[in-house]
Each structure stands twice: as C-alpha cells, then as structure tokens.
N, C-alpha and C. Protein backbone atom coordinates (compact mmCIF):
# COMPACT_ATOMS: atom_id res chain seq x y z
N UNK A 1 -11.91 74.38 3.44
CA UNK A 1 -11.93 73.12 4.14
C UNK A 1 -13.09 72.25 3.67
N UNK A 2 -14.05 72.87 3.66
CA UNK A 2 -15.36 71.89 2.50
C UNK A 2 -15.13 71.53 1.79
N UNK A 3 -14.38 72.38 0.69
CA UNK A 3 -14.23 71.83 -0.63
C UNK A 3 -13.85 70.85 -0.98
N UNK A 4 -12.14 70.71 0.39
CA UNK A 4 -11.45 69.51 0.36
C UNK A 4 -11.93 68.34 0.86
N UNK A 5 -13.19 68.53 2.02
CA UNK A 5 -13.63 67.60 2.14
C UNK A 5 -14.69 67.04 1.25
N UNK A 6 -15.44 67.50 0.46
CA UNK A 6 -16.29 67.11 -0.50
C UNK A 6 -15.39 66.66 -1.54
N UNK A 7 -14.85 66.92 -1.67
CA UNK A 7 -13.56 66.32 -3.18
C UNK A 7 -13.03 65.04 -2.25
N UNK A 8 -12.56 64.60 -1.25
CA UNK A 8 -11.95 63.56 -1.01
C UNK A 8 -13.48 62.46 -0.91
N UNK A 9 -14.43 63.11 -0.44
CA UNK A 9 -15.56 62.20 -0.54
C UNK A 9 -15.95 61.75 -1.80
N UNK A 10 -15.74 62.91 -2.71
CA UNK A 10 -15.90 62.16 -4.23
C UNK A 10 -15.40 60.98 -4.82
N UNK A 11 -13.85 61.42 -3.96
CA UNK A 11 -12.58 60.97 -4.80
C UNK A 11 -13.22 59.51 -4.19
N UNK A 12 -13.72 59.01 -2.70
CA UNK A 12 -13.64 57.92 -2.03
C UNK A 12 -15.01 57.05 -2.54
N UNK A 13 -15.52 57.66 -2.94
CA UNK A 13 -17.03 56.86 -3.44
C UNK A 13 -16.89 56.45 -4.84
N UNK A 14 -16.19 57.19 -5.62
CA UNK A 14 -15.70 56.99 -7.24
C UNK A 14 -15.07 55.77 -6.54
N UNK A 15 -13.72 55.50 -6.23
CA UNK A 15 -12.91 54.47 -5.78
C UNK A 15 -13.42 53.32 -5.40
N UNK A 16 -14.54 53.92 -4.62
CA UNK A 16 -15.39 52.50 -4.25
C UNK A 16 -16.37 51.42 -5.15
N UNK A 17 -17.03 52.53 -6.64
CA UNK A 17 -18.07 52.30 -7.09
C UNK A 17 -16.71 51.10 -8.37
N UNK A 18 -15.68 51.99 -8.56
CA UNK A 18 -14.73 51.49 -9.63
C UNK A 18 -14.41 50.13 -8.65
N UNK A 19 -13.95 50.08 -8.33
CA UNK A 19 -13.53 48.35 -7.33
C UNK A 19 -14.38 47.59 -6.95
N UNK A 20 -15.76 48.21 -7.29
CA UNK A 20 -16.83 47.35 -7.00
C UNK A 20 -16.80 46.68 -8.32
N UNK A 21 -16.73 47.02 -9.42
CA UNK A 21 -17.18 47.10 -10.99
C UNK A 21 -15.99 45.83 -11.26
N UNK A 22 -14.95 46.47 -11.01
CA UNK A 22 -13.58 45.64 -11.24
C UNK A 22 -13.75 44.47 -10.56
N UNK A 23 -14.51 43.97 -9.50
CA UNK A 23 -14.53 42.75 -8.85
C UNK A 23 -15.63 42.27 -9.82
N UNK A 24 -16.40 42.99 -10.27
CA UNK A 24 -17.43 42.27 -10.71
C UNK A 24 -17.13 41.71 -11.94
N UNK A 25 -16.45 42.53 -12.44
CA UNK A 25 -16.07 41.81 -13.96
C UNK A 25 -15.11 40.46 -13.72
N UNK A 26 -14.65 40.53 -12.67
CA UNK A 26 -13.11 39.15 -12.45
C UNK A 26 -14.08 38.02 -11.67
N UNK A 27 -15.08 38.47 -11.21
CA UNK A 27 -15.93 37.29 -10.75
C UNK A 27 -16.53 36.51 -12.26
N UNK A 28 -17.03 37.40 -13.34
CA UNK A 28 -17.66 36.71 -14.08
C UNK A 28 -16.26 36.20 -15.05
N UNK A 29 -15.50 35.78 -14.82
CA UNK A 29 -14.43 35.34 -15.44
C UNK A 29 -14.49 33.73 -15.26
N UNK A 30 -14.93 32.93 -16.10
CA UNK A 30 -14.99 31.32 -16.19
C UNK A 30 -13.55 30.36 -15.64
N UNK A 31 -13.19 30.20 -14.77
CA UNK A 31 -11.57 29.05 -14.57
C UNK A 31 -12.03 27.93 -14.89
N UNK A 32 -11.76 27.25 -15.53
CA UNK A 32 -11.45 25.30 -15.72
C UNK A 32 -10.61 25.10 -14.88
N UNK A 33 -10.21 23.89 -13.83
CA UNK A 33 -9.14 23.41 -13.46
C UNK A 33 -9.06 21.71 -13.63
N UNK A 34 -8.06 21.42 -14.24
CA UNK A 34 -8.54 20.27 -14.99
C UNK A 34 -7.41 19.22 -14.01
N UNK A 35 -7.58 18.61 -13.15
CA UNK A 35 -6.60 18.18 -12.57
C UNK A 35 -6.40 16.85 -12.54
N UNK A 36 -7.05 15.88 -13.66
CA UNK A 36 -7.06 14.32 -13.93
C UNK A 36 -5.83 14.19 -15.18
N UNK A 37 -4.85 14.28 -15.04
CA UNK A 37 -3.63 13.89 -15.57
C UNK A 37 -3.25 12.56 -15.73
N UNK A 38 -3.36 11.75 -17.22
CA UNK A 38 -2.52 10.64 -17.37
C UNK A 38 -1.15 10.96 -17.54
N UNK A 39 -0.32 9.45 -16.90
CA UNK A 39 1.11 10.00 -16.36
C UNK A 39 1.53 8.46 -17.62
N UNK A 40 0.52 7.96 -18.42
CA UNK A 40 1.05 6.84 -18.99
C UNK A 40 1.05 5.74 -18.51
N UNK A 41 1.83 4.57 -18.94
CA UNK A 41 1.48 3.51 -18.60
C UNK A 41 1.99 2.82 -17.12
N UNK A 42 1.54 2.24 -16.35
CA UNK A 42 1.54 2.07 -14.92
C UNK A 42 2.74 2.24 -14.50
N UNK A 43 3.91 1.41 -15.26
CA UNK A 43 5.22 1.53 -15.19
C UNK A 43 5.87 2.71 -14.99
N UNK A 44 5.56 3.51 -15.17
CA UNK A 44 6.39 5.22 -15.45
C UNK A 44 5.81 6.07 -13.85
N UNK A 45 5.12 5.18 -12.96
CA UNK A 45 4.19 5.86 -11.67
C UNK A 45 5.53 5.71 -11.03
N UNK A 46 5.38 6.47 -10.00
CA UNK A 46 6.55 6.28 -9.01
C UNK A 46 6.30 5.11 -8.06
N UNK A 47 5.05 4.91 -7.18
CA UNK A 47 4.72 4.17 -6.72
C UNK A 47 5.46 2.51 -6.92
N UNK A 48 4.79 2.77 -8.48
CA UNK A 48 5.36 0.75 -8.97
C UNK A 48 6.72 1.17 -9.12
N UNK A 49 7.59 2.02 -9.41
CA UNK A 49 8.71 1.80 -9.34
C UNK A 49 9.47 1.58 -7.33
N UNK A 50 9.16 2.17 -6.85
CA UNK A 50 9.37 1.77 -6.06
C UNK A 50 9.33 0.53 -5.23
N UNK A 51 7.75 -0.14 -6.01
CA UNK A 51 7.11 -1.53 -5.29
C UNK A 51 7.98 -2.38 -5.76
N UNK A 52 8.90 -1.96 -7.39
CA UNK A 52 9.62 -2.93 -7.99
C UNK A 52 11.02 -2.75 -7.43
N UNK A 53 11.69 -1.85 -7.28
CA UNK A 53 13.21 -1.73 -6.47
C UNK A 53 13.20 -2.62 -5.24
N UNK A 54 12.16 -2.18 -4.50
CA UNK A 54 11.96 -3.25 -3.02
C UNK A 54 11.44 -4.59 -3.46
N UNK A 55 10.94 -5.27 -3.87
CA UNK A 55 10.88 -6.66 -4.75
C UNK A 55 11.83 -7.02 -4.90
N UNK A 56 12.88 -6.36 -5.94
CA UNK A 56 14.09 -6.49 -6.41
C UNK A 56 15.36 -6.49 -5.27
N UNK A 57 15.32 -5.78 -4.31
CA UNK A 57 16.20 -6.15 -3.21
C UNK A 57 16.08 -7.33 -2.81
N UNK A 58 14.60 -7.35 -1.92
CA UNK A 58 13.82 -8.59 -1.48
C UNK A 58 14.71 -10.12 -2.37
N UNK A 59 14.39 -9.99 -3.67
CA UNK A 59 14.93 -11.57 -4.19
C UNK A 59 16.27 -11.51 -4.00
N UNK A 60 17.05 -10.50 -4.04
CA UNK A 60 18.37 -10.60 -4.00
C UNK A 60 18.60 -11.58 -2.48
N UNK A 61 18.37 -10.72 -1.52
CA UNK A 61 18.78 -10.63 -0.33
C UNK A 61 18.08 -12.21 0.27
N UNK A 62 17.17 -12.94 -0.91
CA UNK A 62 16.61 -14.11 -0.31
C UNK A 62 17.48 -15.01 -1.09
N UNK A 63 18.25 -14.57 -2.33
CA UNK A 63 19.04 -15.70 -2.74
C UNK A 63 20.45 -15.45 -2.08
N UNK A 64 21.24 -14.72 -1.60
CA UNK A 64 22.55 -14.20 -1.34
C UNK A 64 22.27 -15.61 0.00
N UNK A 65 21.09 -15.18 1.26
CA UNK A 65 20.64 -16.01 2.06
C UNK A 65 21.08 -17.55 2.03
N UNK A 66 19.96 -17.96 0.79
CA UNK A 66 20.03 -19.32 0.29
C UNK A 66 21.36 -19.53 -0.01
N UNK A 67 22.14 -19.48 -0.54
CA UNK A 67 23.95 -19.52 -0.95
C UNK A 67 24.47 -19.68 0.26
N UNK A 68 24.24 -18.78 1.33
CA UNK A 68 24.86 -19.15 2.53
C UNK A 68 24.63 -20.62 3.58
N UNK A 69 23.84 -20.69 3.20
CA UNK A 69 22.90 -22.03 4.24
C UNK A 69 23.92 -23.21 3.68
N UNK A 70 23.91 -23.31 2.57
CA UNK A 70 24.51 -24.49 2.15
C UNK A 70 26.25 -24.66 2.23
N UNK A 71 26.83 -23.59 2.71
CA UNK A 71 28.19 -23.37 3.42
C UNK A 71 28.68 -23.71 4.76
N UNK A 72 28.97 -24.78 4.35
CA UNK A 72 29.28 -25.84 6.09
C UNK A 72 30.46 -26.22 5.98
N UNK A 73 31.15 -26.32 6.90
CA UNK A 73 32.96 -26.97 6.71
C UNK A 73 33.19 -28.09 7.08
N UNK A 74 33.68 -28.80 5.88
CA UNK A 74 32.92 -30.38 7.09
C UNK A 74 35.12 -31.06 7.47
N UNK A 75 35.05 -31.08 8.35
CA UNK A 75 36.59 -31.60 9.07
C UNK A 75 36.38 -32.87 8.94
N UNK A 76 37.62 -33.72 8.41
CA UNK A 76 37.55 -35.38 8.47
C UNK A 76 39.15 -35.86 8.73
C-alpha cells in the first residue's frame, strides 16, 4: 500500500512539474494580432453602399411624387 502510494505521488508531482514547463513554454510564445484591414476604396464599404441605395430610393420616390402633383383633370 506505500509503494502505491509513493508511486502515485511521484506519478502526481512529475505531472505537475511537466504542465508547469508546458505552460511556460506557450506563454513565451510571441502572437501579433493585426486587426487594421484595408477593405479598399470607400465605395466597396458596406456602409456607403447602403447610404447610396437609400439616396437612390429617396430621388426616385421624390420624382415619381413630383409627376403626380402636376396630374389634375380639368372638366370644361
């Protein structure tokens, strides 16, 4: 019963000293994270495409408007 308990104590302190070692080496491991991405020229953003679809409704829907105003029935 010693034996086994002195051997699992081995086994548990080896385990410990190795996972200590193994963290230590992945800590000194350098990451870059480079997260400033050009996406190109303004046009290709989603944003302005969107600012431009709604613009683009916008004039429609102000000239379709204008066309109507000037539609009167005149009876004589």
């Amino acid at each position: 019963m010693r034996f086994l308990r002195n051997l699992l104590a081995s086994a548990a302190a080896l385990l410990v000293v190795t996972a200590t070692r193994a963290a230590a080496a992945v800590q000194d491991a350098k990451v870059e994270i480079n997260t400033h991405e050009s996406q190109g020229a303004w046009y290709t953003q989603p944003v302005w495409i969107v600012i431009g679809v709604i613009a683009l409704v916008l004039i429609i829907v102000l000239i379709s408007m204008a066309d109507r105003r000037n539609n009167t029935t005149v009876v004589k």
